[in-house]
C-alpha atoms as a PDB file:
ATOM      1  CA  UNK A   1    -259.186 -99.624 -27.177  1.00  0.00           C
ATOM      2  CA  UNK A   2    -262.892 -98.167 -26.467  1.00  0.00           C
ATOM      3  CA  UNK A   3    -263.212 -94.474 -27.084  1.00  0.00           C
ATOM      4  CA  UNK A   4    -263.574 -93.727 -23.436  1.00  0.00           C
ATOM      5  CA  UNK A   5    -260.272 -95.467 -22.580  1.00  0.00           C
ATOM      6  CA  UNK A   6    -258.698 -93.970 -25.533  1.00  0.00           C
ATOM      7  CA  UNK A   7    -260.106 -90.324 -24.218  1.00  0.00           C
ATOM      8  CA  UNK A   8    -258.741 -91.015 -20.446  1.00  0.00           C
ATOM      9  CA  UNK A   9    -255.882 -91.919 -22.081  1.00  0.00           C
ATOM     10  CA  UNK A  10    -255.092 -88.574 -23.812  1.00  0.00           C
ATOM     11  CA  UNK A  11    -256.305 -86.631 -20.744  1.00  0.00           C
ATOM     12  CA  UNK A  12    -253.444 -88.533 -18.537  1.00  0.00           C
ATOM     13  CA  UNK A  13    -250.889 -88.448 -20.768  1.00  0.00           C
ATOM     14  CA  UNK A  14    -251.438 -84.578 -21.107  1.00  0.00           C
ATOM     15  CA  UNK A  15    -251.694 -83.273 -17.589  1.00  0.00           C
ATOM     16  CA  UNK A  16    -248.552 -86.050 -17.271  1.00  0.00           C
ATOM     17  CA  UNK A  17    -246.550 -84.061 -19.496  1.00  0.00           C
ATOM     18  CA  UNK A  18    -248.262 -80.652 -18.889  1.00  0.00           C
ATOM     19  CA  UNK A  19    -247.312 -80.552 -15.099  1.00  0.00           C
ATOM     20  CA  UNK A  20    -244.181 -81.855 -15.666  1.00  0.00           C
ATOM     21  CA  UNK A  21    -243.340 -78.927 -18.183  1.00  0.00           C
ATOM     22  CA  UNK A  22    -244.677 -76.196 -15.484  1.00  0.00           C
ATOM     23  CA  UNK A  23    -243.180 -77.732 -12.309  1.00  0.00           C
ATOM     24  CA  UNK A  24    -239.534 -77.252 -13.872  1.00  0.00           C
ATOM     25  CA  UNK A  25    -239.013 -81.283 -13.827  1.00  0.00           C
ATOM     26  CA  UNK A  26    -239.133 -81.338 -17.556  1.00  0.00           C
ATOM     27  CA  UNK A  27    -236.890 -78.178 -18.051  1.00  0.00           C
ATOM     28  CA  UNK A  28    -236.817 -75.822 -21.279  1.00  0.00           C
ATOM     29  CA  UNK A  29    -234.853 -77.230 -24.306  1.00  0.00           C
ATOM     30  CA  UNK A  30    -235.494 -80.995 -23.821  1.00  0.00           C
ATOM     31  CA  UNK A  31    -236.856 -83.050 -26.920  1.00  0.00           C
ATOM     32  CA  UNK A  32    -239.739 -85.160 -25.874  1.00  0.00           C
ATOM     33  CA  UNK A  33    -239.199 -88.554 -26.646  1.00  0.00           C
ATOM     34  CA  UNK A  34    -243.039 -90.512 -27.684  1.00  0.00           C
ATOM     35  CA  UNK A  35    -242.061 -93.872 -27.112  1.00  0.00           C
ATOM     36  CA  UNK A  36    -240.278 -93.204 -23.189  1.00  0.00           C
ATOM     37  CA  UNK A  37    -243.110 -91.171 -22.284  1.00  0.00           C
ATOM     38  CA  UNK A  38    -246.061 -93.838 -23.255  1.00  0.00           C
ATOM     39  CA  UNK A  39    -243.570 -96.286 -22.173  1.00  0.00           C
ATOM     40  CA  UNK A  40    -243.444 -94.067 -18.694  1.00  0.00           C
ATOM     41  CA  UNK A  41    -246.873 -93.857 -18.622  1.00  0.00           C
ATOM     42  CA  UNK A  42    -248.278 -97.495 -19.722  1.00  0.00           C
ATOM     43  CA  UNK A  43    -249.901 -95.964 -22.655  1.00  0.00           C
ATOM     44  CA  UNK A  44    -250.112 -96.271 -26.594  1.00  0.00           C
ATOM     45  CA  UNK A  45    -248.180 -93.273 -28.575  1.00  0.00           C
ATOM     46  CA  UNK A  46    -251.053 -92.429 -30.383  1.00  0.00           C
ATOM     47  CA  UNK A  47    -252.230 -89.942 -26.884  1.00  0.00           C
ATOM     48  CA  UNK A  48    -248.607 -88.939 -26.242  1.00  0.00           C
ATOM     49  CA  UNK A  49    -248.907 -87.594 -29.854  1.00  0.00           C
ATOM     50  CA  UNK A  50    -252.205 -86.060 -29.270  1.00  0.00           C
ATOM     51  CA  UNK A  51    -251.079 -84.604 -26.024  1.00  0.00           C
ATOM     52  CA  UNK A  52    -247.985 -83.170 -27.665  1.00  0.00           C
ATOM     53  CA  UNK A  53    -250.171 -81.547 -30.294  1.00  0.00           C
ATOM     54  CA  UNK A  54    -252.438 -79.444 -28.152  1.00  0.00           C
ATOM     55  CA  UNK A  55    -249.522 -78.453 -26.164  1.00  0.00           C
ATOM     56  CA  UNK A  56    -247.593 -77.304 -28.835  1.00  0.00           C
ATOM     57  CA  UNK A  57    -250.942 -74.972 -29.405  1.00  0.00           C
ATOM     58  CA  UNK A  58    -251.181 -73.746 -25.886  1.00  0.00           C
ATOM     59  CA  UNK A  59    -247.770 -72.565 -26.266  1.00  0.00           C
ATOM     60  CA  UNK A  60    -245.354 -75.049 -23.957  1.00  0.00           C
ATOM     61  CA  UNK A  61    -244.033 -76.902 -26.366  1.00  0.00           C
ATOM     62  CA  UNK A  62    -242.530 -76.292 -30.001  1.00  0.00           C
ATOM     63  CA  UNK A  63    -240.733 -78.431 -32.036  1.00  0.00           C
ATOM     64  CA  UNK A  64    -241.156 -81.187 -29.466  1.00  0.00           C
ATOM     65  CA  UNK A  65    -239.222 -79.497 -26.988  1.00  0.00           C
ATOM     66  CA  UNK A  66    -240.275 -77.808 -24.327  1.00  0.00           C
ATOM     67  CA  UNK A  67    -240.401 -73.703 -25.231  1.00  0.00           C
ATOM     68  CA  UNK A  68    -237.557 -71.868 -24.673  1.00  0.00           C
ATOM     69  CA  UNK A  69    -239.533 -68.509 -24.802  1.00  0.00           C
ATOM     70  CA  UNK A  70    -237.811 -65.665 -26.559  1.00  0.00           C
ATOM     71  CA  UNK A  71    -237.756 -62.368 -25.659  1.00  0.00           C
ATOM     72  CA  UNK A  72    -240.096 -61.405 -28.368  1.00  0.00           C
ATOM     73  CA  UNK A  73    -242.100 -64.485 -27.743  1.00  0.00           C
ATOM     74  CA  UNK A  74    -242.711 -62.825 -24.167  1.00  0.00           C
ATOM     75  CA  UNK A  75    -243.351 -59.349 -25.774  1.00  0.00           C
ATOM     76  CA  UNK A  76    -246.425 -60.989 -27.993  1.00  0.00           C
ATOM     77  CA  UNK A  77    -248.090 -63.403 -25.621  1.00  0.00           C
ATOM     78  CA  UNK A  78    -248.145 -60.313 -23.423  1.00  0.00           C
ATOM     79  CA  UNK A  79    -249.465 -57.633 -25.774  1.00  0.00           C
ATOM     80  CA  UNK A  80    -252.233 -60.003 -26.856  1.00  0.00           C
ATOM     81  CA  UNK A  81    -253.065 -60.233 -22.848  1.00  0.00           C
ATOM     82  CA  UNK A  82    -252.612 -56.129 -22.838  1.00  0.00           C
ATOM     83  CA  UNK A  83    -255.305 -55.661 -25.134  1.00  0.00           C
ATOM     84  CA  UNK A  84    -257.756 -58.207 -24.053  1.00  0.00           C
ATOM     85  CA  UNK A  85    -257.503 -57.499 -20.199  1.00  0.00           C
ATOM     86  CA  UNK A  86    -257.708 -53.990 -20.523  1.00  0.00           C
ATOM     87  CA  UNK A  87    -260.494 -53.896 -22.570  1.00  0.00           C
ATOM     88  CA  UNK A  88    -261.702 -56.545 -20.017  1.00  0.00           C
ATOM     89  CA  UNK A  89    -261.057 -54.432 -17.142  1.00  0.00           C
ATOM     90  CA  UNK A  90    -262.914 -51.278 -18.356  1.00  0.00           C
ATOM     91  CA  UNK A  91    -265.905 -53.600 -19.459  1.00  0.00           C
ATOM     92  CA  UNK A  92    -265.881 -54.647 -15.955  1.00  0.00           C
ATOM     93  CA  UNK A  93    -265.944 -50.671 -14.438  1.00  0.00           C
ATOM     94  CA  UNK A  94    -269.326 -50.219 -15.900  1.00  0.00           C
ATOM     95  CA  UNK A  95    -270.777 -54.102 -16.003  1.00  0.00           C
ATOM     96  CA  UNK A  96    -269.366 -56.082 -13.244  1.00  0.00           C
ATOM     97  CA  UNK A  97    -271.753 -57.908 -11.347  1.00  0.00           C
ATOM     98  CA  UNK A  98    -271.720 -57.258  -7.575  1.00  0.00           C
ATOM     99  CA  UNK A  99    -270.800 -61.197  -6.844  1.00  0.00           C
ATOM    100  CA  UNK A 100    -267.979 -60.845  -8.708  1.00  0.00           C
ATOM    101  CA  UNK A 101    -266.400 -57.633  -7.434  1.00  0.00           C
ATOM    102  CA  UNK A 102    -266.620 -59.544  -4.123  1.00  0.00           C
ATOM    103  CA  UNK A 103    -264.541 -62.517  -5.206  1.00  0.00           C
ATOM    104  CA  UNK A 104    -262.283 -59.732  -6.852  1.00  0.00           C
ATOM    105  CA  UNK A 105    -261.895 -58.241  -3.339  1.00  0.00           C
ATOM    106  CA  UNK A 106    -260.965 -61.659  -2.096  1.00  0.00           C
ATOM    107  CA  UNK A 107    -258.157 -62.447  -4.764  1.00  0.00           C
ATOM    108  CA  UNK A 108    -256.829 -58.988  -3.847  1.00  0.00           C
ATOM    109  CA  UNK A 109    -256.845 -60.437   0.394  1.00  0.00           C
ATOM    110  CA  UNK A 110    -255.381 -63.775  -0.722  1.00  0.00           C
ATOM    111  CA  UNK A 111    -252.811 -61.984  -2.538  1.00  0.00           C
ATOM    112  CA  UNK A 112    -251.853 -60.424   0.561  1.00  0.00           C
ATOM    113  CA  UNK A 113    -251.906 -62.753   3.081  1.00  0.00           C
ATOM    114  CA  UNK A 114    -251.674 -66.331   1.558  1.00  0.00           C
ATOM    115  CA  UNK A 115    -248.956 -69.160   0.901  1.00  0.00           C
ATOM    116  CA  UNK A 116    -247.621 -69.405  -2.483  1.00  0.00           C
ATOM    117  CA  UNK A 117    -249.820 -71.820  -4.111  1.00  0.00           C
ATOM    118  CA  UNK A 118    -253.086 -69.986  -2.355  1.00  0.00           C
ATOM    119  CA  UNK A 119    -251.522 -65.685  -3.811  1.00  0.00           C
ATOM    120  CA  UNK A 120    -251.072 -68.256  -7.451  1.00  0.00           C
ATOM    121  CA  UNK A 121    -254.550 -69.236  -7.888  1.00  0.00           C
ATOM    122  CA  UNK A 122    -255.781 -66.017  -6.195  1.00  0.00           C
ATOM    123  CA  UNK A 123    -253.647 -64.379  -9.237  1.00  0.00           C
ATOM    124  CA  UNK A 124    -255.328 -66.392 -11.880  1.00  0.00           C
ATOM    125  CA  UNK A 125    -258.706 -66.292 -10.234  1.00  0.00           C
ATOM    126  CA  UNK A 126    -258.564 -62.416 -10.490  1.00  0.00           C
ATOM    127  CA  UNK A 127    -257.333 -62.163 -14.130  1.00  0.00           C
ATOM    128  CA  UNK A 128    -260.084 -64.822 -15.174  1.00  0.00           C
ATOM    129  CA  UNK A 129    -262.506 -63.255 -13.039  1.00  0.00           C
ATOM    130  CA  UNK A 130    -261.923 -59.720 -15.318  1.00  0.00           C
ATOM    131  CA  UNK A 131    -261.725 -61.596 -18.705  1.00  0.00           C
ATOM    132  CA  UNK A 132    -265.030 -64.198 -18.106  1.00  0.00           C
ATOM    133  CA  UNK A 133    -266.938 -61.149 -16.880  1.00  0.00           C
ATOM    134  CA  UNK A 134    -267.064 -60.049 -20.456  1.00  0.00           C
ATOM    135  CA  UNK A 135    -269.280 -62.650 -21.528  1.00  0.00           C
ATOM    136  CA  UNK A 136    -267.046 -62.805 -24.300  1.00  0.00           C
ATOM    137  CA  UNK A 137    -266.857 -66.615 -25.261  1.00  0.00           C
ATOM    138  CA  UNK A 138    -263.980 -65.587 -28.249  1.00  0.00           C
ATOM    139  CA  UNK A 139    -261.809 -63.653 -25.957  1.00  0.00           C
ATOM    140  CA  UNK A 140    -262.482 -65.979 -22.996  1.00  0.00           C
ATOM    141  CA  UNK A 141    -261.255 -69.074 -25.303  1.00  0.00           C
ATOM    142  CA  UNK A 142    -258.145 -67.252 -26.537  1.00  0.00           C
ATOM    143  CA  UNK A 143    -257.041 -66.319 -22.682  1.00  0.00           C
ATOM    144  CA  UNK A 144    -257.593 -69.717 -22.115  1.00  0.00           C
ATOM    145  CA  UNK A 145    -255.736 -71.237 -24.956  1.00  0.00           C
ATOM    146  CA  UNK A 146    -252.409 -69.341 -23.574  1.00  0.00           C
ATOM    147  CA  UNK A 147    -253.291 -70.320 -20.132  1.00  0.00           C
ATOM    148  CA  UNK A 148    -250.410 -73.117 -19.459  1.00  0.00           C
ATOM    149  CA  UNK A 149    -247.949 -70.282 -20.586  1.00  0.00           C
ATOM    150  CA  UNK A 150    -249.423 -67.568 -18.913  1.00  0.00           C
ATOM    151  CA  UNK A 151    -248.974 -69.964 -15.658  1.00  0.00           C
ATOM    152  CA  UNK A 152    -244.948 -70.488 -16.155  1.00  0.00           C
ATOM    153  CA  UNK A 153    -244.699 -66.484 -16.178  1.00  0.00           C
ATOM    154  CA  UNK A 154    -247.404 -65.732 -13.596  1.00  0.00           C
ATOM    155  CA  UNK A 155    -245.161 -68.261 -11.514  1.00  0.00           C
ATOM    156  CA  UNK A 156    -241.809 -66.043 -11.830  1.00  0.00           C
ATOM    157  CA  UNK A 157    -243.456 -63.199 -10.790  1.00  0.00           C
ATOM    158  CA  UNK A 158    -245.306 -64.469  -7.620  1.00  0.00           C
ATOM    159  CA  UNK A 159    -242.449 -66.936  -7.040  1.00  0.00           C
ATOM    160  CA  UNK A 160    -240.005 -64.244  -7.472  1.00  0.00           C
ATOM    161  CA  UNK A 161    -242.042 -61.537  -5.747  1.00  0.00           C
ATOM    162  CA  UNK A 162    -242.266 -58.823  -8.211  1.00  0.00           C
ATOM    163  CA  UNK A 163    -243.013 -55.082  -6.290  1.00  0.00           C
ATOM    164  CA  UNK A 164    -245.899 -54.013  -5.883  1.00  0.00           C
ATOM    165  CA  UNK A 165    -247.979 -56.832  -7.562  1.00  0.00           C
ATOM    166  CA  UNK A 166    -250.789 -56.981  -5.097  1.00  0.00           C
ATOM    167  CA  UNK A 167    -251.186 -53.263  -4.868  1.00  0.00           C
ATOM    168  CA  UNK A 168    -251.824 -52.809  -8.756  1.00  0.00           C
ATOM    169  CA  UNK A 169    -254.307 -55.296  -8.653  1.00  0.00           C
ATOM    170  CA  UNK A 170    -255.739 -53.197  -5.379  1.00  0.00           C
ATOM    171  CA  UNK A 171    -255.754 -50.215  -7.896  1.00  0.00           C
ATOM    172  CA  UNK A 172    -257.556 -52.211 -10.720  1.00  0.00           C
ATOM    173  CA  UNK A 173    -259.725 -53.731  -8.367  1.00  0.00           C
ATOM    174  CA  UNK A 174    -260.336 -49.558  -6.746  1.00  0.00           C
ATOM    175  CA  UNK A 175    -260.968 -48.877 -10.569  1.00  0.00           C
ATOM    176  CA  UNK A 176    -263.619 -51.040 -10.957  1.00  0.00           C
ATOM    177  CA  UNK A 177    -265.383 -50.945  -8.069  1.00  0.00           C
ATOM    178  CA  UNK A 178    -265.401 -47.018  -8.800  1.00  0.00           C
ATOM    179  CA  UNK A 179    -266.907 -47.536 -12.361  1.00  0.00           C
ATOM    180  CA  UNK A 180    -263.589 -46.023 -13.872  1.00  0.00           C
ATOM    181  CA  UNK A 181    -263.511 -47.173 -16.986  1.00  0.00           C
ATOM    182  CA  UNK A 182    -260.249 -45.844 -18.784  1.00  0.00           C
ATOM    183  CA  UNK A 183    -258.642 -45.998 -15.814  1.00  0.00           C
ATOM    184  CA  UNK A 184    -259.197 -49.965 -14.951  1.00  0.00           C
ATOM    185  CA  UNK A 185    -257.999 -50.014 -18.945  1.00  0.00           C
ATOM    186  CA  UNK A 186    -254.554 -48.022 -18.185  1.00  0.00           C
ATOM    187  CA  UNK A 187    -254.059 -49.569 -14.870  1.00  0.00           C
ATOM    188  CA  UNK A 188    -254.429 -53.050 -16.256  1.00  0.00           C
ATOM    189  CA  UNK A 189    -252.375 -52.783 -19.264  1.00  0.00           C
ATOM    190  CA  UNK A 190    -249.336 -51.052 -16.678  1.00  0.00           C
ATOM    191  CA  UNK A 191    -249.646 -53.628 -14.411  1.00  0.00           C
ATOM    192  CA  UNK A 192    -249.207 -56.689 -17.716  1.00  0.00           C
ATOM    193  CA  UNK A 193    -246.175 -54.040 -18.711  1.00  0.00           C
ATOM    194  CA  UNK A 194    -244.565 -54.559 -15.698  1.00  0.00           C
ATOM    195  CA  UNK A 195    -245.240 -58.149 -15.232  1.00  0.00           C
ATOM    196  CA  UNK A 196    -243.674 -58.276 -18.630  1.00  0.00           C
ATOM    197  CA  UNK A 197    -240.669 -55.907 -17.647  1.00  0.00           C
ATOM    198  CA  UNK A 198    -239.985 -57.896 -14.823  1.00  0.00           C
ATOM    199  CA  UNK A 199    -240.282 -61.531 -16.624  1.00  0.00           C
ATOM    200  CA  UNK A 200    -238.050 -60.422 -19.406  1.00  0.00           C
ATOM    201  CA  UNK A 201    -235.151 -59.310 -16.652  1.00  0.00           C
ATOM    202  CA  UNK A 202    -235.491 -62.864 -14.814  1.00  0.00           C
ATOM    203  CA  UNK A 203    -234.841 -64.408 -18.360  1.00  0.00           C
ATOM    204  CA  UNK A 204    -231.545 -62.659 -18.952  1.00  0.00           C
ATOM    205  CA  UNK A 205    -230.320 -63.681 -15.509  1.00  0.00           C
END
């Protein structure tokens, strides 16, 4: 197998099991088996493996099962994201480039007025838009390195409408937009509390 083959290989069989994982069809707790999924797929193992591997670094898998996120699981992945983003967001208040606080403004209107899948990339779009302003390529990388498990949670709360979730990223957006430093910073890190408030409540049922 030619190292291009081999490469679109390892990119199918990971978006295969990646969007399986996030749309719920490969639920939380089951063991992934190598040999049905290259079997399901058409492919060698040696991808699946691969595949596997960097998911198990992004977060959605561990074990070879699909994460079962523990409370204190939750509590970490989100007070690496309240750290980064707020510092983010009051780097933004003073450095944010006019462009960008207009596609800001936009996720903030999508938020409000779009379908689900539209107010879910609107969501992201916003949060990367705050973190790749930085400039930062370390921080950027680590955001996006927990981005397939930041989706599963960012889905609960849009999915599940959480209060108030497009009006406290109306205030961070006010914030910045204001060159408000320490305030962007609080209201960011409130907002990821809540998110994180409400996510952990879903989880008990």
């Amino acid at each position: 197998m030619g190292k291009k083959t081999t490469q679109l290989a390892y990119v199918q069989a990971y978006e295969y099991i990646r969007d399986r994982i996030l749309s719920g069809e490969l639920e939380r707790g089951t063991k992934l088996v190598e040999e049905r999924l290259a079997e399901e797929m058409g492919i060698s193992r040696t991808p699946v493996r691969d595949s596997i591997r960097k998911l198990e670094q992004e977060g959605l898998i561990k074990q070879k099962r699909v994460v079962n996120p523990t409370d204190m699981d939750l509590r970490d992945l989100f007070q690496v994201r309240m750290l980064l983003e707020g510092f983010a967001a009051s780097h933004c208040a003073t450095y944010m480039k006019d462009e960008d606080l207009q596609k800001l403004k936009r996720c903030v209107e999508i938020g409000r007025t779009g379908e689900l899948e539209e107010v879910m990339a609107a969501n992201k779009e916003f949060h990367d838009l705050i973190v790749g302003a930085t400039n930062n390529p370390v921080m950027i990388d680590i955001i996006d390195r927990m981005q397939s498990i930041i989706y599963l949670f960012r889905k609960t709360v849009v999915l599940h409408k959480r209060p108030l979730l497009i009006e406290e990223h109306d205030d961070i957006y006010q914030a910045i937009l204001q060159h408000q430093p320490e305030e962007a910073e609080r209201l960011m890190k409130a907002h990821l509390q809540l998110d994180l408030e409400f996510c952990l409540n879903w989880m008990k049922g």
